[in-house]
C-alpha atoms as a PDB file:
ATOM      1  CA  UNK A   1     -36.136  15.960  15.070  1.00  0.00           C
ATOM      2  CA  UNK A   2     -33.380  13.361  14.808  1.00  0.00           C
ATOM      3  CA  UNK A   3     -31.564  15.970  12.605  1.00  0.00           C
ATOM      4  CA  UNK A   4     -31.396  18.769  14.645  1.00  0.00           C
ATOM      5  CA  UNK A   5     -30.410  16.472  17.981  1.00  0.00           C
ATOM      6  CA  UNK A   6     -27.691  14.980  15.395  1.00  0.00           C
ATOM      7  CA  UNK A   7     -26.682  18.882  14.875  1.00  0.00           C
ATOM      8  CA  UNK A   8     -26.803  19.777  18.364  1.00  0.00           C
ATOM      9  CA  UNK A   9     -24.523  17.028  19.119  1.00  0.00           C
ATOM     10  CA  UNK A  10     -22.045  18.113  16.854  1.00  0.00           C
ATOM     11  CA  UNK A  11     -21.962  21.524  17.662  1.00  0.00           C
ATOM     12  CA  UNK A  12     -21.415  20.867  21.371  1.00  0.00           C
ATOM     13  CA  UNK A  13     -18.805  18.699  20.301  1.00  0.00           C
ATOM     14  CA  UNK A  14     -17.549  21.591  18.309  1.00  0.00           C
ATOM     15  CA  UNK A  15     -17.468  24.106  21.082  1.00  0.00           C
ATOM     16  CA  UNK A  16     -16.112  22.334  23.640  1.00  0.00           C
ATOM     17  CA  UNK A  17     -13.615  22.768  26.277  1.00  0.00           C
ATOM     18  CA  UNK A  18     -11.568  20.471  28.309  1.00  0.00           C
ATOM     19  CA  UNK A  19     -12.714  22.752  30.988  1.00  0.00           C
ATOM     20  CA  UNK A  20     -17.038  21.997  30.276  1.00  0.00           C
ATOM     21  CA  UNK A  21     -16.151  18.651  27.752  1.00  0.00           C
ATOM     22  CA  UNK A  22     -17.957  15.600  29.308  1.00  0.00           C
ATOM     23  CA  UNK A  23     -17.828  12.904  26.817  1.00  0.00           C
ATOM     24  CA  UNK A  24     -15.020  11.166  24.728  1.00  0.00           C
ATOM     25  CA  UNK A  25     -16.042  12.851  21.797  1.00  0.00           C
ATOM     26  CA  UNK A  26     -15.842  16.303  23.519  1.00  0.00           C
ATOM     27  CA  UNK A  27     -12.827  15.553  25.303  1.00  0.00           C
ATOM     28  CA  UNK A  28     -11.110  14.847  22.134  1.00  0.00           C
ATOM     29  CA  UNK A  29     -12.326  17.412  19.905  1.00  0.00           C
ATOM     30  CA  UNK A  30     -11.264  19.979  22.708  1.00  0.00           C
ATOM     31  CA  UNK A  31      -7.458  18.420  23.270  1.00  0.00           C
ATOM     32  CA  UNK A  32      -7.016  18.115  19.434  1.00  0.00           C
ATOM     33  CA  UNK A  33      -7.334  21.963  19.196  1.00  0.00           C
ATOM     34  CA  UNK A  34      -5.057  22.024  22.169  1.00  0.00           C
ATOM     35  CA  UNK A  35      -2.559  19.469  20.499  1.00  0.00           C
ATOM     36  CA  UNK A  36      -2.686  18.512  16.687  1.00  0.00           C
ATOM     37  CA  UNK A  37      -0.647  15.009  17.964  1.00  0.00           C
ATOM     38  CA  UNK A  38      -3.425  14.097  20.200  1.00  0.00           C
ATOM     39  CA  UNK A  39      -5.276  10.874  19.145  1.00  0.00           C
ATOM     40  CA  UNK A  40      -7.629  10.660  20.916  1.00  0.00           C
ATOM     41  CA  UNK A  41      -9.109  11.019  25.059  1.00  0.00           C
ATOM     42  CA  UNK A  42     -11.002   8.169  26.548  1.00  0.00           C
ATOM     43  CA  UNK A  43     -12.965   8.830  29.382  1.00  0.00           C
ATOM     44  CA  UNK A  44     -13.193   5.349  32.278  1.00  0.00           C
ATOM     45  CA  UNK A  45     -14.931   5.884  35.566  1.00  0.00           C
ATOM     46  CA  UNK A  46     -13.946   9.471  35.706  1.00  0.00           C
ATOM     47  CA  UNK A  47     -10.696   9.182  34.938  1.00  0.00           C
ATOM     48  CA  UNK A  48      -9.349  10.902  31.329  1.00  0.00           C
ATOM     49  CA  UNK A  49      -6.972   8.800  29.346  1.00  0.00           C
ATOM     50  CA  UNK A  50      -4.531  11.224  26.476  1.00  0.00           C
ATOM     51  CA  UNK A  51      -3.639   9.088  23.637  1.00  0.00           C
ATOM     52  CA  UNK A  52      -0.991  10.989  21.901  1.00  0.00           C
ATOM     53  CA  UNK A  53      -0.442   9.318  18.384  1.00  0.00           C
ATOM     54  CA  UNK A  54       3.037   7.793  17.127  1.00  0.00           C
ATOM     55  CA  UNK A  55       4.515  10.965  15.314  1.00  0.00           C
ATOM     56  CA  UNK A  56       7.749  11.610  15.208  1.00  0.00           C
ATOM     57  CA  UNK A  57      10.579  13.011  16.986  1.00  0.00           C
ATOM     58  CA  UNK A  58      13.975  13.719  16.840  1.00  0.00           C
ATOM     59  CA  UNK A  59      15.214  10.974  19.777  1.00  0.00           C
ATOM     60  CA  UNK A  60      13.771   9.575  22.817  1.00  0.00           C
ATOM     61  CA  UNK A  61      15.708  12.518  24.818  1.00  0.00           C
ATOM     62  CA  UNK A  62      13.259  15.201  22.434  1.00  0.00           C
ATOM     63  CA  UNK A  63      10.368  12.516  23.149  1.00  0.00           C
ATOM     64  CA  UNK A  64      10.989  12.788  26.873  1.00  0.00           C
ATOM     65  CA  UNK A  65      10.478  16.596  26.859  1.00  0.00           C
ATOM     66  CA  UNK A  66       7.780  16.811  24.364  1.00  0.00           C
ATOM     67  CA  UNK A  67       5.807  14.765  25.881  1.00  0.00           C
ATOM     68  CA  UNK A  68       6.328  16.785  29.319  1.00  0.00           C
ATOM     69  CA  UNK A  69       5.656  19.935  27.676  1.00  0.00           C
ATOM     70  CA  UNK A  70       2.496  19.120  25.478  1.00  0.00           C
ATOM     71  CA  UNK A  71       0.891  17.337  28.431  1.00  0.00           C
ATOM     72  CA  UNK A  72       1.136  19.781  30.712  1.00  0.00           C
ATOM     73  CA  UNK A  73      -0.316  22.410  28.504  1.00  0.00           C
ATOM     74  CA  UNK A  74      -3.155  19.393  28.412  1.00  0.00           C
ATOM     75  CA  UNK A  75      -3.121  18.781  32.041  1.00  0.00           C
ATOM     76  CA  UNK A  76      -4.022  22.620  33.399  1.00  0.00           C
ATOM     77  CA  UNK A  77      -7.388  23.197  31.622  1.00  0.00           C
ATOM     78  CA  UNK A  78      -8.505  19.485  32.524  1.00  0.00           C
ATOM     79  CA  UNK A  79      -7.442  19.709  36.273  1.00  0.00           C
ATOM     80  CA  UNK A  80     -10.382  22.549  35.844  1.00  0.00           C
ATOM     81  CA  UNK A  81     -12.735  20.089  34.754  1.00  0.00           C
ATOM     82  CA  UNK A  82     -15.024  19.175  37.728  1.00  0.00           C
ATOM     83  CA  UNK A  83     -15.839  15.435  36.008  1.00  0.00           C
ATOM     84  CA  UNK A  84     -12.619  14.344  36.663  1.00  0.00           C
ATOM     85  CA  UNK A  85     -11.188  12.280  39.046  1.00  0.00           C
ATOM     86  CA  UNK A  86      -7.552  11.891  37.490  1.00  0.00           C
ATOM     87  CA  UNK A  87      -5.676  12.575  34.012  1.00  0.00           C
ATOM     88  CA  UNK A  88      -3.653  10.323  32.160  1.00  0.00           C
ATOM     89  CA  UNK A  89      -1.267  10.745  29.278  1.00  0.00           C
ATOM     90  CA  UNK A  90       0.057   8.033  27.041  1.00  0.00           C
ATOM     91  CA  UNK A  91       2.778   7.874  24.568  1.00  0.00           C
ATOM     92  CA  UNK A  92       2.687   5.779  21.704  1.00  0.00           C
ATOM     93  CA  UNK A  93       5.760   5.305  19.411  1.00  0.00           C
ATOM     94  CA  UNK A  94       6.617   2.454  16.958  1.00  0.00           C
ATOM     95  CA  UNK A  95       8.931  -0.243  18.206  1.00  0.00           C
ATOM     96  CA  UNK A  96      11.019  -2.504  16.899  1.00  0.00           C
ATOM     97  CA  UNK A  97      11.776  -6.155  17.990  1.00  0.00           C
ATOM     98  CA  UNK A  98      15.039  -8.397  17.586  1.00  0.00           C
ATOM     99  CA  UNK A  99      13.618 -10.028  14.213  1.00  0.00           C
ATOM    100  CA  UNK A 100      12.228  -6.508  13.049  1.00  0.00           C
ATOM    101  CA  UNK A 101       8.456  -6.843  13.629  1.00  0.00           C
ATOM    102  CA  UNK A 102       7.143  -3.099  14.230  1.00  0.00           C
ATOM    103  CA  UNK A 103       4.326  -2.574  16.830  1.00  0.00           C
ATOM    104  CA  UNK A 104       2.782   0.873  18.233  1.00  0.00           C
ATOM    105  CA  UNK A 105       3.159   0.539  21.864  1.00  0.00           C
ATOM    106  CA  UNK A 106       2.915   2.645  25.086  1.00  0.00           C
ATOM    107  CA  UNK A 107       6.448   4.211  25.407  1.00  0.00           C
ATOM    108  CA  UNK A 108       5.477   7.087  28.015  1.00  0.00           C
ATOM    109  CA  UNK A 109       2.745   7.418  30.580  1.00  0.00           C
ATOM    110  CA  UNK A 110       2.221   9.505  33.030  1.00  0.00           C
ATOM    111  CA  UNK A 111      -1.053   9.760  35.779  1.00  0.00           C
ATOM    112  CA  UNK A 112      -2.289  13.010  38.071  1.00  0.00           C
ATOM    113  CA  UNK A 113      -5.017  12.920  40.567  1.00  0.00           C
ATOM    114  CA  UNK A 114      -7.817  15.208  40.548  1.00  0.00           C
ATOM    115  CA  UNK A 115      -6.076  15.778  44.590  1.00  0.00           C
ATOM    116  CA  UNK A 116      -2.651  16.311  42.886  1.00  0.00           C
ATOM    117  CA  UNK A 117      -3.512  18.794  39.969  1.00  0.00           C
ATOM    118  CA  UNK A 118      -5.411  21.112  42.640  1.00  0.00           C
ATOM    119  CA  UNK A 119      -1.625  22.303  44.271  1.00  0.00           C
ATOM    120  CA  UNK A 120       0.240  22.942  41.165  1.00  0.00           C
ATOM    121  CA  UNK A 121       0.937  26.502  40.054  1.00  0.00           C
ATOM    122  CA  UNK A 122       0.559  25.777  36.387  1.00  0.00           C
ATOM    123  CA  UNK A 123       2.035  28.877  35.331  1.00  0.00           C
ATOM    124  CA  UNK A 124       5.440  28.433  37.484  1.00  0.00           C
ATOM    125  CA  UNK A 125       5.143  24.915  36.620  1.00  0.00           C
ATOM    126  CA  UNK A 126       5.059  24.819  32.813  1.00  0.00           C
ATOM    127  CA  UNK A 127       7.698  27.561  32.483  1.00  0.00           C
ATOM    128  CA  UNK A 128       9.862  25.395  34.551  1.00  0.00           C
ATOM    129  CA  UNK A 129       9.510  22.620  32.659  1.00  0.00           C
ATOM    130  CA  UNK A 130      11.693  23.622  30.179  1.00  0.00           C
ATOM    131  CA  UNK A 131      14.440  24.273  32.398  1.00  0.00           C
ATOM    132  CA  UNK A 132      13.871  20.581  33.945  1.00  0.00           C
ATOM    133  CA  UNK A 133      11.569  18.416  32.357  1.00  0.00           C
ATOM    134  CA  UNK A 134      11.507  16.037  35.085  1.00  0.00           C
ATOM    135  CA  UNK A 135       9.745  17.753  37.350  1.00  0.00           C
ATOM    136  CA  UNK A 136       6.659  16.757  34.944  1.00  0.00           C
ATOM    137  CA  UNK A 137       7.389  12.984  35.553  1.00  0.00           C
ATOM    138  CA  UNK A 138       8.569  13.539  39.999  1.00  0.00           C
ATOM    139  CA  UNK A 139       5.131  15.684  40.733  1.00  0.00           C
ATOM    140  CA  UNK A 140       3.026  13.133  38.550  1.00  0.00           C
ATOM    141  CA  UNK A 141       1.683  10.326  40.850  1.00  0.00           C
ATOM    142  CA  UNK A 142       2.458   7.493  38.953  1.00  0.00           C
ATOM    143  CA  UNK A 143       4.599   7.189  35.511  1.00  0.00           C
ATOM    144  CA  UNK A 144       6.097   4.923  33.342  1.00  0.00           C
ATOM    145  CA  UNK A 145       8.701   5.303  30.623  1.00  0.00           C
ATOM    146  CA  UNK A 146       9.726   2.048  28.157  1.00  0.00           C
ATOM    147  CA  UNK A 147      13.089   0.893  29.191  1.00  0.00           C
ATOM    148  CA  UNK A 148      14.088   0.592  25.479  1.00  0.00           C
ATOM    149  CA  UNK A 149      13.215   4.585  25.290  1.00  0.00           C
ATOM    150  CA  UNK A 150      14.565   5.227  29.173  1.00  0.00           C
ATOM    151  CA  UNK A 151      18.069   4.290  28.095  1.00  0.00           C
ATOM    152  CA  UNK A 152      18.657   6.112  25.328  1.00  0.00           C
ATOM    153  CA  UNK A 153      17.215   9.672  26.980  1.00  0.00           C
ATOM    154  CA  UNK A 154      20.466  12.124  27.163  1.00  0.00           C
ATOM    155  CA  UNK A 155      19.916  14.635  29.218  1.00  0.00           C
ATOM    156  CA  UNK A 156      20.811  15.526  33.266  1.00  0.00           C
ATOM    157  CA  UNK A 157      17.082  16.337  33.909  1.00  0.00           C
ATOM    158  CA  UNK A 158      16.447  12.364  34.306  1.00  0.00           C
ATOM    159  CA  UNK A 159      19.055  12.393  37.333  1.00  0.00           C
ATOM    160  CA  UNK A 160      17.345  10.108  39.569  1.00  0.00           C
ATOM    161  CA  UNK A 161      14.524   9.527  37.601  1.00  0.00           C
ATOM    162  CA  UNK A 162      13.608   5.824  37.406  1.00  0.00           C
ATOM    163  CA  UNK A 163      11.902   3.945  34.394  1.00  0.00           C
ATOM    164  CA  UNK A 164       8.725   4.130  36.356  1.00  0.00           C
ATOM    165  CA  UNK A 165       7.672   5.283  40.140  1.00  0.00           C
ATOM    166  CA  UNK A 166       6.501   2.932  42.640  1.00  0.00           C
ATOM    167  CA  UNK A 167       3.140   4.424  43.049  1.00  0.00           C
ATOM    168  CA  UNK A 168      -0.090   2.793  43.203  1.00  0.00           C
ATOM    169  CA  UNK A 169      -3.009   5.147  41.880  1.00  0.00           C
ATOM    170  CA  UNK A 170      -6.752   3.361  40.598  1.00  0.00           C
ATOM    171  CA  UNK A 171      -5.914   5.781  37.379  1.00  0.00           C
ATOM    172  CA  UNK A 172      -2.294   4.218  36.779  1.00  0.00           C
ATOM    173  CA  UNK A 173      -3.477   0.877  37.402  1.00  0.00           C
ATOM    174  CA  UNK A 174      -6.889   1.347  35.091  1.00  0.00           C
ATOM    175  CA  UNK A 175      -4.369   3.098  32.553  1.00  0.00           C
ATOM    176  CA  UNK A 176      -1.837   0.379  32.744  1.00  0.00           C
ATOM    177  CA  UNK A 177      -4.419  -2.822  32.134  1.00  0.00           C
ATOM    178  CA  UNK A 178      -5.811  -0.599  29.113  1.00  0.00           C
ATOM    179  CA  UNK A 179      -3.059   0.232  27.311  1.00  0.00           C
ATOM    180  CA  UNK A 180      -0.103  -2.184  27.644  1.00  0.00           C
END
């Protein structure tokens, strides 16, 4: 009996969607196929949290769109899911300090509420993205980008983009305590 619950388990894990997943391990399994560079989704109160893994890029500017682009394609089949609350993405790149010590850190984070996701036309949305990446960060409703990856974006999408918005989400602030 233990067996075949063990096997059921795994095959719901298996066939899940970000659409139908409800726990960690579904959430993940499902974004993986979605995303080879996920790490791993942690579900809090409701809220999904995207780890995307340290892999790497070209510069911060490629970074910057990247992540934009592969969250988004993320963000549109879990706004469907009806156990969410809010999605959040995170970043995680290897940093250096002054004396050379490496760390994997939050670079990038972005939040959406449940509220938020429900007016976006995904389809208009995405394919704009790649005209202005930005757009992923200004219609998010909290983000944060590392200062020491902030600087060295070159591109005129940023424009007025600042390091990080002002806003003042649960999500954000549940993401932020977690992961920084």
């Amino acid at each position: 009996a233990k067996a075949e619950e063990e096997k059921n388990k795994q095959n719901k894990i298996k066939n899940a969607t970000l659409q139908n997943a409800t726990t960690s391990e579904e959430f993940t399994a499902a974004a993986k196929k979605q995303d080879e560079n996920v790490k791993n989704v942690d579900i809090e109160d409701g809220y999904a949290f995207v780890l995307f893994k340290d892999y790497t890029t070209w510069s911060e500017t490629t970074m910057f769109k990247d992540f934009a682009i592969n969250s988004s394609a993320i963000l549109e089949p879990l706004s469907q899911n009806d156990n969410l609350k809010g999605i959040g993405f995170i970043r995680l790149a290897s940093m250096q300090d002054t004396k050379g010590n490496e760390t994997t850190e939050p670079v990038i984070m972005t939040f959406y509420t449940k509220e938020n996701t429900s007016d976006i036309n995904f389809k208009n949305f995405r394919s704009h993205l790649y005209i202005d990446e930005s757009n992923f960060y200004k219609v998010a409703d909290d983000y944060w980008i590392h200062p020491g990856v902030y600087t060295k974006i070159k591109t005129d999408a940023v424009g007025t983009l600042a390091f990080a918005s002002y806003g003042d989400s649960e999500g954000f602030e549940k993401m932020s305590t977690i992961y920084k």
